[in-house]
N, C-alpha and C. Protein backbone atom coordinates (compact mmCIF):
# COMPACT_ATOMS: atom_id res chain seq x y z
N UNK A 1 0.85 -1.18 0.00
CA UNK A 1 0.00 0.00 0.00
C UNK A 1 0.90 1.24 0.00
N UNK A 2 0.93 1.89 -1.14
CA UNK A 2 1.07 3.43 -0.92
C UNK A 2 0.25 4.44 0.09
N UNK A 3 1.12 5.21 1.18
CA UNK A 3 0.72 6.03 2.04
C UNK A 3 1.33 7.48 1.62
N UNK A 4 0.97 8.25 1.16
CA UNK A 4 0.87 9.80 0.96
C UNK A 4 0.20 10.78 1.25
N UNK A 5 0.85 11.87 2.19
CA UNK A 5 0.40 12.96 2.44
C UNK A 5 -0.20 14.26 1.54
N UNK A 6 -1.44 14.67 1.94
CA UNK A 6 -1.51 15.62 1.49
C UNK A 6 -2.25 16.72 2.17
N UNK A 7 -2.12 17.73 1.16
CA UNK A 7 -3.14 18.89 2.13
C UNK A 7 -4.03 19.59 1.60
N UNK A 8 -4.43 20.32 1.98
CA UNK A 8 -5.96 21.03 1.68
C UNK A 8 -5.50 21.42 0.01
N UNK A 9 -6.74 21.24 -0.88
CA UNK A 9 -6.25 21.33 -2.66
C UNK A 9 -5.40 20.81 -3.09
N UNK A 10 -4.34 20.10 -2.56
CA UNK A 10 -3.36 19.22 -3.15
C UNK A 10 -3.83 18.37 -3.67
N UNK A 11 -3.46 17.40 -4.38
CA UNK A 11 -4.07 16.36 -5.52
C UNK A 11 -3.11 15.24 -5.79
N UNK A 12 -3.85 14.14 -6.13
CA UNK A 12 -2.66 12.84 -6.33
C UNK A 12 -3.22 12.26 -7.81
N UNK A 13 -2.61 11.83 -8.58
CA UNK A 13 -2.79 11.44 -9.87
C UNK A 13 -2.03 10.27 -9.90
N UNK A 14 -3.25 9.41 -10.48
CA UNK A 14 -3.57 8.04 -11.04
C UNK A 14 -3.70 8.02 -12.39
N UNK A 15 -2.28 7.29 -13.25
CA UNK A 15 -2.20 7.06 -14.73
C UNK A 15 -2.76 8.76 -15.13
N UNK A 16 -3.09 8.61 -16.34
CA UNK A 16 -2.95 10.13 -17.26
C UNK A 16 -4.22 10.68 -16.57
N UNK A 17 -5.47 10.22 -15.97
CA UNK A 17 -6.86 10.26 -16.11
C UNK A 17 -7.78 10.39 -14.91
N UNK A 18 -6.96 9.95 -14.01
CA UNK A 18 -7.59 9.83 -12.41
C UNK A 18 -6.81 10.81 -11.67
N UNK A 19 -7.61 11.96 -10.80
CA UNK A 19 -6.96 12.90 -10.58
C UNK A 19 -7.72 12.78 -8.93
N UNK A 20 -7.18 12.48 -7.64
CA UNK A 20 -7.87 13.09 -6.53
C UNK A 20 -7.66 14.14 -6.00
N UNK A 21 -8.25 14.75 -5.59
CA UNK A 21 -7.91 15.97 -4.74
C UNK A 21 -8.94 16.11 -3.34
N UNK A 22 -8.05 17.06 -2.51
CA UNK A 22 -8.37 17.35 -1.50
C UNK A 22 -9.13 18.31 -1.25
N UNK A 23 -10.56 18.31 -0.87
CA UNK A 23 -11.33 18.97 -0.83
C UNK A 23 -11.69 20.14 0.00
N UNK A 24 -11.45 19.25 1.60
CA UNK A 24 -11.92 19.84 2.53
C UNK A 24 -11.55 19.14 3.99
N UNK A 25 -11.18 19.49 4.73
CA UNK A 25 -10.48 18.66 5.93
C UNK A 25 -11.60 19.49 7.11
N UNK A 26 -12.41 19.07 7.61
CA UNK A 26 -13.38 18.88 8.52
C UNK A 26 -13.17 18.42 9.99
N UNK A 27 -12.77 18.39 11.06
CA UNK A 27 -12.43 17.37 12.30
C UNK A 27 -11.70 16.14 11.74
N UNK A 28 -12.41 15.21 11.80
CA UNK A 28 -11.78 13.64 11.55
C UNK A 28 -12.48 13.28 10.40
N UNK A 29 -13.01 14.14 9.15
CA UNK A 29 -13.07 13.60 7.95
C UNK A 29 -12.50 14.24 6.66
N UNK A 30 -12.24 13.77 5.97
CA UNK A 30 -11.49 14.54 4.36
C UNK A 30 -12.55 14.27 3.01
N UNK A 31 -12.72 15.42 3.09
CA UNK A 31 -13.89 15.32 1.55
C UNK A 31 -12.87 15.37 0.77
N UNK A 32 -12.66 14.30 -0.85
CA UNK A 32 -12.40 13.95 -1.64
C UNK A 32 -12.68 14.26 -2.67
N UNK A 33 -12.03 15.15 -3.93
CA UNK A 33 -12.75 14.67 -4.94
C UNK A 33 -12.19 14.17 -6.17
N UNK A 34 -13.00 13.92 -7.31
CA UNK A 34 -12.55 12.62 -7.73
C UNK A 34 -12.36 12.81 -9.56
N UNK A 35 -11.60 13.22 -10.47
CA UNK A 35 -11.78 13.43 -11.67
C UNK A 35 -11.45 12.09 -12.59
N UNK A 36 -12.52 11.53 -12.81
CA UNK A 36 -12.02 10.50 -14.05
C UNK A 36 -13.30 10.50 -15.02
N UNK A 37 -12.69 9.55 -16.29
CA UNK A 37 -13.79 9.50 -17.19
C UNK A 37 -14.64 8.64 -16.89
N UNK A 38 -15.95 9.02 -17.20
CA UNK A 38 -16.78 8.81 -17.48
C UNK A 38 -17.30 6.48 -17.30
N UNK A 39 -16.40 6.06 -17.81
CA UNK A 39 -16.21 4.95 -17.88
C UNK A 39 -15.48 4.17 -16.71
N UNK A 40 -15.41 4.84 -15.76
CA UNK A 40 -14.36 3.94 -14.35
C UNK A 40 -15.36 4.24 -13.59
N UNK A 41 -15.74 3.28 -13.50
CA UNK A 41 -16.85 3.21 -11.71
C UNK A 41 -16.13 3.83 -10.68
N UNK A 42 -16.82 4.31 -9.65
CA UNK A 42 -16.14 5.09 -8.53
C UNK A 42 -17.51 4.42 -7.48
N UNK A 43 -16.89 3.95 -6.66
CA UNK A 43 -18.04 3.89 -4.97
C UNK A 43 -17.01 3.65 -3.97
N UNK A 44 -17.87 3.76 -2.92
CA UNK A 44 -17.05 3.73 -1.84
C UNK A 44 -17.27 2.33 -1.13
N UNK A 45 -16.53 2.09 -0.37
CA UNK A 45 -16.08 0.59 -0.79
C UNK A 45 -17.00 -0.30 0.09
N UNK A 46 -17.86 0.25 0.89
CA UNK A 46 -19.20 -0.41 1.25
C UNK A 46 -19.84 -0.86 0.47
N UNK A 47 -20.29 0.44 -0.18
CA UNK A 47 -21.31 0.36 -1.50
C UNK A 47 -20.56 -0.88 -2.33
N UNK A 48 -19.55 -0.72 -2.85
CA UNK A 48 -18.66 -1.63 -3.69
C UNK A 48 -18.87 -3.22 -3.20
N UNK A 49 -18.52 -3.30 -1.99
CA UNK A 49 -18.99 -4.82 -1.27
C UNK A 49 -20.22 -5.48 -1.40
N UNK A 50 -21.28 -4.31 -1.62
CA UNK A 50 -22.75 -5.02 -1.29
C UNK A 50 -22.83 -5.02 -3.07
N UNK A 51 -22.20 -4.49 -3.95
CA UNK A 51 -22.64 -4.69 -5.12
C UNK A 51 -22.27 -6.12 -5.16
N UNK A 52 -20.84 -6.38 -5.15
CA UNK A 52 -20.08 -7.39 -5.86
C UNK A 52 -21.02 -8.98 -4.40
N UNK A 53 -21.20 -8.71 -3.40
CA UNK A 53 -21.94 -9.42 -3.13
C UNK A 53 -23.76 -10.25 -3.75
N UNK A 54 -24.25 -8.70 -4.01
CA UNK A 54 -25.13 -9.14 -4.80
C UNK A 54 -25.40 -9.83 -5.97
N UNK A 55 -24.19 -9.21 -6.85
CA UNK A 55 -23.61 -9.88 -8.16
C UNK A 55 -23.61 -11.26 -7.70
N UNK A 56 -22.80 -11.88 -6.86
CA UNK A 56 -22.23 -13.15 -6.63
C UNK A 56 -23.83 -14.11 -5.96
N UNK A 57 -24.74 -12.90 -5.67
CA UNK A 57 -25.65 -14.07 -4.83
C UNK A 57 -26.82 -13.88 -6.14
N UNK A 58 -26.87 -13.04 -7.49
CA UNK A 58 -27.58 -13.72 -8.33
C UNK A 58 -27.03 -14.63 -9.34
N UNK A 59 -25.63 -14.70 -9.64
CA UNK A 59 -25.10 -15.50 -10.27
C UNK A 59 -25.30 -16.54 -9.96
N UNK A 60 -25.28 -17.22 -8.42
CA UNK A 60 -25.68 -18.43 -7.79
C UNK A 60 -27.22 -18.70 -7.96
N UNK A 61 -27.75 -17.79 -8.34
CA UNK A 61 -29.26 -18.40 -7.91
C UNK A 61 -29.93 -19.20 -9.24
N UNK A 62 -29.38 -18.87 -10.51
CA UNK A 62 -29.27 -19.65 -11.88
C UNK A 62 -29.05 -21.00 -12.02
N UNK A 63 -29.71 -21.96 -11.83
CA UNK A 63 -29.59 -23.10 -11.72
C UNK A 63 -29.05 -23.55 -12.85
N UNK A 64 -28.12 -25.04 -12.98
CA UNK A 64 -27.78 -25.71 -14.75
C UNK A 64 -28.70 -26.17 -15.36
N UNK A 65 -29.95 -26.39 -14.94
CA UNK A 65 -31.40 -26.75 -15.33
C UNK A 65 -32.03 -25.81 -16.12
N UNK A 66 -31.89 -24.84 -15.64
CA UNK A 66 -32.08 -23.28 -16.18
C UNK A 66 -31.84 -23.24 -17.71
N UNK A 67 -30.38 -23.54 -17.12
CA UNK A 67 -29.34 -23.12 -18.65
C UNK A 67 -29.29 -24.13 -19.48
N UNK A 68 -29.54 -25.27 -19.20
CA UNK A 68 -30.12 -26.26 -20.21
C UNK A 68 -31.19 -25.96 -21.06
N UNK A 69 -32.26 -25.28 -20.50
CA UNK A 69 -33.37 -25.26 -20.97
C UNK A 69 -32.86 -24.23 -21.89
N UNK A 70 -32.26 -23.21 -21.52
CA UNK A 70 -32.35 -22.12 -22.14
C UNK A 70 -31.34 -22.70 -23.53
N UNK A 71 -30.30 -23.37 -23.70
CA UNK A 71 -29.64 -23.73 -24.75
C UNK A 71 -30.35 -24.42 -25.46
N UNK A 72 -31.24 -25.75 -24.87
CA UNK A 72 -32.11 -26.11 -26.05
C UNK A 72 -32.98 -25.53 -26.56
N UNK A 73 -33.52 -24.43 -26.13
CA UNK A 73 -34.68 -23.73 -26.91
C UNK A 73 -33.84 -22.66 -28.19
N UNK A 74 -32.72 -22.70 -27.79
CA UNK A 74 -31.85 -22.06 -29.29
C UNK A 74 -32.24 -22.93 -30.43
């Protein structure tokens, strides 16, 4: 893990395209913000967990019975 300091408006850059910067330093939180295109998902990594969880608990719910059926009706 990279650990780097920064400070209020300072900014850290990721490849040509991902730009963070420092927003706002509050007590014990740092508003972030975040410049990329359009095409790179951004969440925060809660949100991120319950996606890739959900993903994984409908992928499971597809039975091979399913997908049988569904290939022979091609």
């Amino acid at each position: 893990m990279l650990v780097l300091s920064r400070k209020l408006k300072e900014a850290i850059q990721i490849g040509d395209n991902i730009e963070l910067k420092i927003i706002a330093i509050e007590g014990d939180q740092v508003k972030i913000g975040i410049e990329a295109p359009r095409h790179v998902e951004i969440h925060r990594k809660e949100v991120y967990l319950a996606i890739q969880e959900e993903n994984s608990a409908a992928a499971q719910t597809v039975s091979v019975d399913v997908l049988k059926g569904f290939l022979k009706g091609q």
